[in-house]
N, C-alpha and C. Protein backbone atom coordinates (compact mmCIF):
# COMPACT_ATOMS: atom_id res chain seq x y z
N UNK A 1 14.08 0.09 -19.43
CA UNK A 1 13.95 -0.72 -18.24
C UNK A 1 14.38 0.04 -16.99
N UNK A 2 15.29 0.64 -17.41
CA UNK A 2 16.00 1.79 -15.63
C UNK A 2 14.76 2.50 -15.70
N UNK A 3 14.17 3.35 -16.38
CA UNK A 3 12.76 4.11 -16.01
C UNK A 3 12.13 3.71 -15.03
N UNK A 4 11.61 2.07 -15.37
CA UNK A 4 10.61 1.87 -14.60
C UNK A 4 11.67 1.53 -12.88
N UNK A 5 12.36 0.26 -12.96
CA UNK A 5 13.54 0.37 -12.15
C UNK A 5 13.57 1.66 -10.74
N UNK A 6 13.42 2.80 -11.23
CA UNK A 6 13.91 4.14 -11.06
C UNK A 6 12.79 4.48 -10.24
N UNK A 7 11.30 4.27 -10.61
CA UNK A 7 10.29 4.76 -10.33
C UNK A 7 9.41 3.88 -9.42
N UNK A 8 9.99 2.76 -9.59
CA UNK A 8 9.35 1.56 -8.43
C UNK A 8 10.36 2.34 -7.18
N UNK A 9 11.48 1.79 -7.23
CA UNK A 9 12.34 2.11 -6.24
C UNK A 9 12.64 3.41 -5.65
N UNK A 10 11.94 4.63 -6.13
CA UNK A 10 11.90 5.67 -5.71
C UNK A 10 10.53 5.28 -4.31
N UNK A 11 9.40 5.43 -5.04
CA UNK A 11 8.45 4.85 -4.45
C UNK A 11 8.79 4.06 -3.31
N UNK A 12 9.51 2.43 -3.49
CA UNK A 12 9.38 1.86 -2.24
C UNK A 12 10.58 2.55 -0.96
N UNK A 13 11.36 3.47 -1.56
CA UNK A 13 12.07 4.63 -0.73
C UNK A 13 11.00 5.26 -0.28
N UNK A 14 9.98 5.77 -1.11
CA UNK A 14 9.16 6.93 -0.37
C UNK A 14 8.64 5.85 1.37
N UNK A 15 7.73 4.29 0.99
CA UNK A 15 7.31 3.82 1.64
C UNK A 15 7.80 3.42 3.14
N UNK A 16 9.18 3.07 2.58
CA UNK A 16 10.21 2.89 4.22
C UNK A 16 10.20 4.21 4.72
N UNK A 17 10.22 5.15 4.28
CA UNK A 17 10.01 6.48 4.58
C UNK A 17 8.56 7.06 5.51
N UNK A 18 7.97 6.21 5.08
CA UNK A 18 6.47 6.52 5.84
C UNK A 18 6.56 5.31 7.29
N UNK A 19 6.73 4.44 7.05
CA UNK A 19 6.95 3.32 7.83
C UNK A 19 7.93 3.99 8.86
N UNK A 20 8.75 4.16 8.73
CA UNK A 20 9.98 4.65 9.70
C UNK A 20 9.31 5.87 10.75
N UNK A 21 8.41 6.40 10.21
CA UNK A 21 7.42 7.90 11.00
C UNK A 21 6.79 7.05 11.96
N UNK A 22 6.25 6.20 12.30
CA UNK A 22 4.96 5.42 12.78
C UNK A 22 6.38 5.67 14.27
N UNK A 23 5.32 5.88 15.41
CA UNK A 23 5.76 5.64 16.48
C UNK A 23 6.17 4.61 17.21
N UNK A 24 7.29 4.57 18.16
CA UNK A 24 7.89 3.43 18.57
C UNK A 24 6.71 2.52 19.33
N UNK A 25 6.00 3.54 20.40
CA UNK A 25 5.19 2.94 20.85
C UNK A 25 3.50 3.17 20.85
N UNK A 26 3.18 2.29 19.93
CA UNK A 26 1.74 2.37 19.21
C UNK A 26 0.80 1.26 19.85
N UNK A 27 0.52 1.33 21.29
CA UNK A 27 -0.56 0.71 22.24
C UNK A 27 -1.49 1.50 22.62
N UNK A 28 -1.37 2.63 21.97
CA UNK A 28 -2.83 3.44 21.79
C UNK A 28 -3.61 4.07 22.69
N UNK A 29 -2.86 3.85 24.00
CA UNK A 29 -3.48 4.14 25.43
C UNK A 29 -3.12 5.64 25.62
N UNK A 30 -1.98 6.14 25.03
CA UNK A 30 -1.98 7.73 25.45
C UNK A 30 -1.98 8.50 24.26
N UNK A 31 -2.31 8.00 23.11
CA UNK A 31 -2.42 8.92 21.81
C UNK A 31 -3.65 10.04 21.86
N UNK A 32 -3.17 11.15 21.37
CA UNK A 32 -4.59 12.27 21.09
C UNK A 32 -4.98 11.70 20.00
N UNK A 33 -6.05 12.78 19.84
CA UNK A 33 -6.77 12.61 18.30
C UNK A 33 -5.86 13.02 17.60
N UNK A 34 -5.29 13.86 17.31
CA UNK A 34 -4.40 14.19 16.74
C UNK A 34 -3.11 13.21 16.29
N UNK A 35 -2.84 12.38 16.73
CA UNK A 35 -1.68 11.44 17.22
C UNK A 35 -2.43 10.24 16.14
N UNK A 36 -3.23 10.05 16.73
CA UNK A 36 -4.16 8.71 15.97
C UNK A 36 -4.47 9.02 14.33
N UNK A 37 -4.80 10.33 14.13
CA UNK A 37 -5.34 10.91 12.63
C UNK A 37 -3.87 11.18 11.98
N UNK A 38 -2.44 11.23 12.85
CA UNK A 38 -1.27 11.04 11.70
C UNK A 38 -0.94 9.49 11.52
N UNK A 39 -0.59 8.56 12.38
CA UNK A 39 -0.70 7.47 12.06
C UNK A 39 -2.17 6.94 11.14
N UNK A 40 -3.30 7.42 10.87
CA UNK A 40 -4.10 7.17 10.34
C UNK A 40 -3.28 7.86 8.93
N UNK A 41 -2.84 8.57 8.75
CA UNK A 41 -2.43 9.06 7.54
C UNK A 41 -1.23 8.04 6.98
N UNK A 42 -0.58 8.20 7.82
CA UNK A 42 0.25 7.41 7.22
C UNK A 42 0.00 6.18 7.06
N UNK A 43 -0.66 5.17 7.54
CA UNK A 43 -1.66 3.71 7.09
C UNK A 43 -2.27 4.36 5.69
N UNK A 44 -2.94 5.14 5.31
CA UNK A 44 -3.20 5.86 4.12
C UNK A 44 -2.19 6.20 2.95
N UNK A 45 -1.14 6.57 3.61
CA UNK A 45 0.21 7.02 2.49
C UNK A 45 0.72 5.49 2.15
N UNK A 46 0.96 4.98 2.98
CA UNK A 46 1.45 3.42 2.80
C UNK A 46 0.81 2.42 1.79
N UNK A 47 -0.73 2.64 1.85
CA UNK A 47 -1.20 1.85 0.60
C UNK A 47 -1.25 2.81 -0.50
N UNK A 48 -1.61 4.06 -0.53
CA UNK A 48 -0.92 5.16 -1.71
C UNK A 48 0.09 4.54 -2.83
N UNK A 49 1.03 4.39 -1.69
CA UNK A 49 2.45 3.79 -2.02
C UNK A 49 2.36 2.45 -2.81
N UNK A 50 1.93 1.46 -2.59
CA UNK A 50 2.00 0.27 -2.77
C UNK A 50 1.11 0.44 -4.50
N UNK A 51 0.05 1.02 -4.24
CA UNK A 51 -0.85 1.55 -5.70
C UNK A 51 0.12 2.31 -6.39
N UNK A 52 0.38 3.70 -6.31
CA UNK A 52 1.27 3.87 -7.00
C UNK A 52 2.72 2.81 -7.93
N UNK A 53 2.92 2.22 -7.30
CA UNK A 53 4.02 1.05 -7.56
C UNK A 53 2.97 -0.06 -8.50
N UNK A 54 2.23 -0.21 -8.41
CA UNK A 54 1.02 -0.81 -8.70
C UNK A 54 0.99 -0.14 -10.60
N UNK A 55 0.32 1.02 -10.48
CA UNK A 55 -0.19 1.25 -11.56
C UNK A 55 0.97 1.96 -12.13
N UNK A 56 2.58 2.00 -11.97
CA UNK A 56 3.28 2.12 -12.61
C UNK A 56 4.05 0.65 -13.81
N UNK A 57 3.76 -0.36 -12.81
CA UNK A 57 3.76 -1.55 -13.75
C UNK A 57 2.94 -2.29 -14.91
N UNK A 58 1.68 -1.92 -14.27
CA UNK A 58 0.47 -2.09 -15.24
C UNK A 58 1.09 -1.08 -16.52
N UNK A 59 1.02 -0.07 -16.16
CA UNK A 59 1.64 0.71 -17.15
C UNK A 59 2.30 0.34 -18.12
N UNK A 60 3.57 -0.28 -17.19
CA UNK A 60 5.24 -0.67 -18.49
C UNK A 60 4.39 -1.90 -18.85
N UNK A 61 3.62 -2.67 -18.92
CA UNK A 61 3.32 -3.41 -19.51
C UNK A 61 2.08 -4.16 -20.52
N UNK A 62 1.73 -2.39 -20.57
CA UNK A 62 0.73 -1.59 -21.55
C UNK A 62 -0.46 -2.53 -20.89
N UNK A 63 -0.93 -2.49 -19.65
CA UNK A 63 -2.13 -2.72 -19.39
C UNK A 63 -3.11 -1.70 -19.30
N UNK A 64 -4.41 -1.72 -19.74
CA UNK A 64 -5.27 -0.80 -19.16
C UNK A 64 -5.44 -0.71 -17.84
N UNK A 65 -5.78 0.22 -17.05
CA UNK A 65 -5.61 0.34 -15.86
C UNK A 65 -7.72 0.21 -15.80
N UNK A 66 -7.78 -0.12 -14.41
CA UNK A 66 -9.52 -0.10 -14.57
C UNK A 66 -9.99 1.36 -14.23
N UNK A 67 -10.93 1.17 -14.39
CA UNK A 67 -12.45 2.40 -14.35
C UNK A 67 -13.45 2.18 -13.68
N UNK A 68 -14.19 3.33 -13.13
CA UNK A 68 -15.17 3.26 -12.50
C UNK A 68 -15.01 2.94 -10.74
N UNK A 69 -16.17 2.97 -10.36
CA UNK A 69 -16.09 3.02 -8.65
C UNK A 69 -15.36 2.03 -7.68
N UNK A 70 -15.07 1.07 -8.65
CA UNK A 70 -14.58 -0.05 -7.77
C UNK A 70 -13.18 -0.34 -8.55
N UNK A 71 -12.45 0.60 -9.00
CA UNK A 71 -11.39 0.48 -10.03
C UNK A 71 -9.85 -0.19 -8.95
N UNK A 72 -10.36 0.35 -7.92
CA UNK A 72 -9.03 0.56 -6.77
C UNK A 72 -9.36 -0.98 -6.32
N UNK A 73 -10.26 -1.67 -6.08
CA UNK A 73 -10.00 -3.58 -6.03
C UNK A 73 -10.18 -4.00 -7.26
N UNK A 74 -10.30 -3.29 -8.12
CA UNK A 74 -10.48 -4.30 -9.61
C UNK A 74 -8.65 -4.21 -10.33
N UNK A 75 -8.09 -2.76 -9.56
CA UNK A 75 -6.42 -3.25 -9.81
C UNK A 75 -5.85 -4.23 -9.31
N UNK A 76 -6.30 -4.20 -7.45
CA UNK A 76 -5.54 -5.38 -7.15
C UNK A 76 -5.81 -6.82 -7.81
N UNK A 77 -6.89 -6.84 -8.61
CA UNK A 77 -7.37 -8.33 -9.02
C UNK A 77 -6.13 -8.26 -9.77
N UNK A 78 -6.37 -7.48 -10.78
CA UNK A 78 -5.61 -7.40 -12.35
C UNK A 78 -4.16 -7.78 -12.24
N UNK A 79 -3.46 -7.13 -10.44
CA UNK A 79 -2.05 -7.20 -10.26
C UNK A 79 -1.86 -9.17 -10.01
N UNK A 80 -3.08 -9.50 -9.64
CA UNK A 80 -2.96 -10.80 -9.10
C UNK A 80 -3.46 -11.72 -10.32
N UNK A 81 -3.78 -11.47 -11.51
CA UNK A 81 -4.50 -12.43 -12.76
C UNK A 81 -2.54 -12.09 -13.68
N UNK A 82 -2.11 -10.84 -13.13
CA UNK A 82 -0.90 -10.49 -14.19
C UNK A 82 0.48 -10.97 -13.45
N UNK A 83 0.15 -11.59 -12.94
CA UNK A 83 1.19 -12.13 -11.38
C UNK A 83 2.43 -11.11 -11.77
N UNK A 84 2.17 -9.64 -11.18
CA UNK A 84 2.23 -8.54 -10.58
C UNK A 84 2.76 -9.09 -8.69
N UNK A 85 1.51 -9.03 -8.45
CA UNK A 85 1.65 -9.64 -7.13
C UNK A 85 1.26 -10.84 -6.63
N UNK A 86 1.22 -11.56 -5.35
CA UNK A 86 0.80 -12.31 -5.17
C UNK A 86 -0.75 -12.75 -4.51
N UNK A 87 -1.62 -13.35 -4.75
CA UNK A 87 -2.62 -13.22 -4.15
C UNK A 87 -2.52 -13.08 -2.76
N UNK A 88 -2.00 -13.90 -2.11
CA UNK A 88 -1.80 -13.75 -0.43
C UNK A 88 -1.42 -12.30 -0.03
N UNK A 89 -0.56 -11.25 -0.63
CA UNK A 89 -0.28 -10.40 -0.74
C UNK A 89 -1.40 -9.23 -0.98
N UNK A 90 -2.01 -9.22 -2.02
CA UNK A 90 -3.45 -9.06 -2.34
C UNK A 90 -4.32 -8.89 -1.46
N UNK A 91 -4.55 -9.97 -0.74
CA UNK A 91 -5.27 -9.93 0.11
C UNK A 91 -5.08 -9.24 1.50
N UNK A 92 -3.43 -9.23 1.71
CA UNK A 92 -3.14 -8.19 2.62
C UNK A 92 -3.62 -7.17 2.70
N UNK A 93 -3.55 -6.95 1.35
CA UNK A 93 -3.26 -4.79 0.94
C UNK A 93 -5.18 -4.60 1.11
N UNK A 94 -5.60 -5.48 0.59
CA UNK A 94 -7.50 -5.28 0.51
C UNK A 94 -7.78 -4.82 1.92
N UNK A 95 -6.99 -5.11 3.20
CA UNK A 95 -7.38 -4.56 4.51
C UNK A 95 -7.22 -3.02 4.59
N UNK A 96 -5.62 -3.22 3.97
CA UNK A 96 -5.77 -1.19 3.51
C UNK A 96 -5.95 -0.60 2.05
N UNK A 97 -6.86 -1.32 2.03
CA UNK A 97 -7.90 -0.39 0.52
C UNK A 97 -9.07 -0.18 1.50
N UNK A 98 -9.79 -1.14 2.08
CA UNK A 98 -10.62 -0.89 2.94
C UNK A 98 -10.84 0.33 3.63
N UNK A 99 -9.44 0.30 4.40
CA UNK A 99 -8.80 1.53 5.02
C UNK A 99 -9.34 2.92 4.14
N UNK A 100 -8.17 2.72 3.35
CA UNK A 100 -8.35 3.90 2.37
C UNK A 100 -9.42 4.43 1.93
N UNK A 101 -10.38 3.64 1.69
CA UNK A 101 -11.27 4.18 1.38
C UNK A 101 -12.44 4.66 2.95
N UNK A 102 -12.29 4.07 3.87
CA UNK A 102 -12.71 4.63 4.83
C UNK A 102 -12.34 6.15 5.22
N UNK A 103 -11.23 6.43 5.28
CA UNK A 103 -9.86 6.95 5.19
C UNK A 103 -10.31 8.73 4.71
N UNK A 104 -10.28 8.22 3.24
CA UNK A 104 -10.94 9.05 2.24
C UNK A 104 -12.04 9.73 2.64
N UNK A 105 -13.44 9.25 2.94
CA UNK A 105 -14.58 9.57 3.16
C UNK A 105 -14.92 9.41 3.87
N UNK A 106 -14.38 9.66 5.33
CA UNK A 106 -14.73 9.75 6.59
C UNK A 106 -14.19 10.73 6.95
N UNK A 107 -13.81 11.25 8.37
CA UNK A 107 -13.40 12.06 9.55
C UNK A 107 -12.83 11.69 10.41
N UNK A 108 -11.98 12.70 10.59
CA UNK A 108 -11.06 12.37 11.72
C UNK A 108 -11.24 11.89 13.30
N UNK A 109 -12.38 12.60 13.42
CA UNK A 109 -12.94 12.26 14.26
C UNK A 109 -13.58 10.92 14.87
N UNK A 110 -14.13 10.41 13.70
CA UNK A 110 -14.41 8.78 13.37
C UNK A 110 -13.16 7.84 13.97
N UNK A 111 -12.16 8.55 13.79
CA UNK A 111 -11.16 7.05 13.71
C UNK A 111 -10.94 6.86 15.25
N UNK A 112 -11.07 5.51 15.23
CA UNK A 112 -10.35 4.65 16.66
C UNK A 112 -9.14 3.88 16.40
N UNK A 113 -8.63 3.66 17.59
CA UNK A 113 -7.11 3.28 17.81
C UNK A 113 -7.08 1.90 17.54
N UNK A 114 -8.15 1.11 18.39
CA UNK A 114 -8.26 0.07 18.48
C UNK A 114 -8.74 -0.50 17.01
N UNK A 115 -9.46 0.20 15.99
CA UNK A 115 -9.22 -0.54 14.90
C UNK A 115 -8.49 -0.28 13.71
N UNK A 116 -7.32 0.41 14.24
CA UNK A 116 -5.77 1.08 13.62
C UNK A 116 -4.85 0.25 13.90
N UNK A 117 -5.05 -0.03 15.15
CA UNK A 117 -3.82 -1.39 15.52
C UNK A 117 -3.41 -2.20 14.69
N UNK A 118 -4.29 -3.11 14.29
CA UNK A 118 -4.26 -4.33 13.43
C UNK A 118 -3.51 -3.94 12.56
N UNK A 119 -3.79 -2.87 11.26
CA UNK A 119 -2.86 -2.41 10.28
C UNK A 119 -2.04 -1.67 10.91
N UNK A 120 -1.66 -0.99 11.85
CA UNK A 120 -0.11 -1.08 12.40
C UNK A 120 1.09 -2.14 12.59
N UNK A 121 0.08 -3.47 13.24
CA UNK A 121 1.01 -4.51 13.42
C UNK A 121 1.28 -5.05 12.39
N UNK A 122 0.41 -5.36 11.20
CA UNK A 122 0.79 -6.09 10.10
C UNK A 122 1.03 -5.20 9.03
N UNK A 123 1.48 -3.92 8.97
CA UNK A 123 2.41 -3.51 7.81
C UNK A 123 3.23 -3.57 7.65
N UNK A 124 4.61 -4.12 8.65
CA UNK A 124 5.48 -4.25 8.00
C UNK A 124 5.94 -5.59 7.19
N UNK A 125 4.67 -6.32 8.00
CA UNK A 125 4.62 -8.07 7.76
C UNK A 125 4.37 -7.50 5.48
N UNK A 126 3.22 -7.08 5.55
CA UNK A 126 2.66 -7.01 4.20
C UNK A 126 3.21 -5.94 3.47
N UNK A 127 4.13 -5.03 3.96
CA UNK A 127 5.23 -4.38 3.24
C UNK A 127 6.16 -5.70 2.34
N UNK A 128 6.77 -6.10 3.72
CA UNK A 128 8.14 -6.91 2.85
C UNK A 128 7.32 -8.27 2.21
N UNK A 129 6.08 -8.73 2.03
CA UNK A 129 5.89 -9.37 1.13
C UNK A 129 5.29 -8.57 0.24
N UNK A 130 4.79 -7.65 -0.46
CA UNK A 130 5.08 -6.98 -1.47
C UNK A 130 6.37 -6.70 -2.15
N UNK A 131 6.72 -6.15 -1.11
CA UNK A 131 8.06 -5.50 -1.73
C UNK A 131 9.14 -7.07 -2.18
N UNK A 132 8.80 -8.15 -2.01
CA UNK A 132 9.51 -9.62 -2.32
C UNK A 132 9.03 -9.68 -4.19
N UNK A 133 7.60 -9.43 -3.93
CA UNK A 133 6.78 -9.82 -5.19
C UNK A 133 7.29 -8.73 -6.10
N UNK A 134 7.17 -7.29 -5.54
CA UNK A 134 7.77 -6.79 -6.66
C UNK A 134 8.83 -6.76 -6.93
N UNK A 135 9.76 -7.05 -5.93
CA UNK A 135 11.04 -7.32 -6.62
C UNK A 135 11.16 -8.51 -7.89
N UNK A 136 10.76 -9.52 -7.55
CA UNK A 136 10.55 -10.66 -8.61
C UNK A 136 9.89 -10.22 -9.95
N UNK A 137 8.86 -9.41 -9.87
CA UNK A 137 8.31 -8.53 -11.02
C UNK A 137 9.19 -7.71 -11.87
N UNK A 138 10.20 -7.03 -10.65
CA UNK A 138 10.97 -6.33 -12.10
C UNK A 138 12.46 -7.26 -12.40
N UNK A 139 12.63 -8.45 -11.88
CA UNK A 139 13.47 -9.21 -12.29
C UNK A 139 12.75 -9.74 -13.48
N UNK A 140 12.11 -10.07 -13.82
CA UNK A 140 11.02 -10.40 -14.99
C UNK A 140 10.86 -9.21 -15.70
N UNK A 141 10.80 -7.70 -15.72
CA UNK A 141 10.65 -6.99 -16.52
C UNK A 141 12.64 -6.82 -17.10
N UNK A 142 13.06 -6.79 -15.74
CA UNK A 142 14.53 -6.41 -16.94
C UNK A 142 15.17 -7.58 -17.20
N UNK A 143 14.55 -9.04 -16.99
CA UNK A 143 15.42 -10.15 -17.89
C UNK A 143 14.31 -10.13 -19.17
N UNK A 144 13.72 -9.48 -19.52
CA UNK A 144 12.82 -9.59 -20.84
C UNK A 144 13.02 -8.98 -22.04
């Protein structure tokens, strides 16, 4: 049980860790490209984070993890049918899978500020309700 314990909580260390980088002031009016494509990264590392934490539980609890092209929303279902997480929660993170996968297979060049904002303002909202759910998750894995 400390294994997993160990490896969630490393993780949601890594995440406050990414969160804490994001600039004080993110109104987008004097950022370079440059400026915009690290906060774009880190909106990227942040749901990283949350997956990782993700498919380390599926794990301890000998789930198959999914396959194929759409594997990365067919986890979040699985976290939400295994009440893992919460759907409302779920539905947060689907704005940055979206992301991510934009993220992934796009360019830097592509990205705008103005539709970075939104997941600036609401990550820390959909951080600490994750991080609620998984806490409750591994209160359920180590009272078991």
């Amino acid at each position: 049980m400390a294994e997993i314990n160990d490896r969630v909580n490393a993780e949601l260390d890594n995440i406050k860790q990414v969160l804490a980088k994001f600039p004080q002031d993110c109104s987008g009016s004097n950022l370079s490209a440059l400026e915009i494509a690290g906060i774009a990264t880190l909106i990227h590392n942040f749901y990283n984070g949350t997956e990782n934490i993700i498919k380390q539980i599926v794990r301890h609890y000998g789930l198959t993890l999914p396959v194929g092209p759409s594997w990365h929303r067919d986890l979040l279902q699985l976290t939400v049918e295994s009440k893992i997480i919460s759907e409302s929660t779920a539905n947060g993170l689907k704005r940055y899978l979206a992301f991510r996968n934009f993220f992934v297979y796009g360019y830097a060049f592509e990205l705008e500020f103005a539709k970075l904002k939104p997941l600036v303002e609401g990550i820390e909202g959909i951080f600490k309700s994750f991080e609620q759910d998984i806490a409750a998750c591994l209160v359920g894995i180590n009272s078991a």
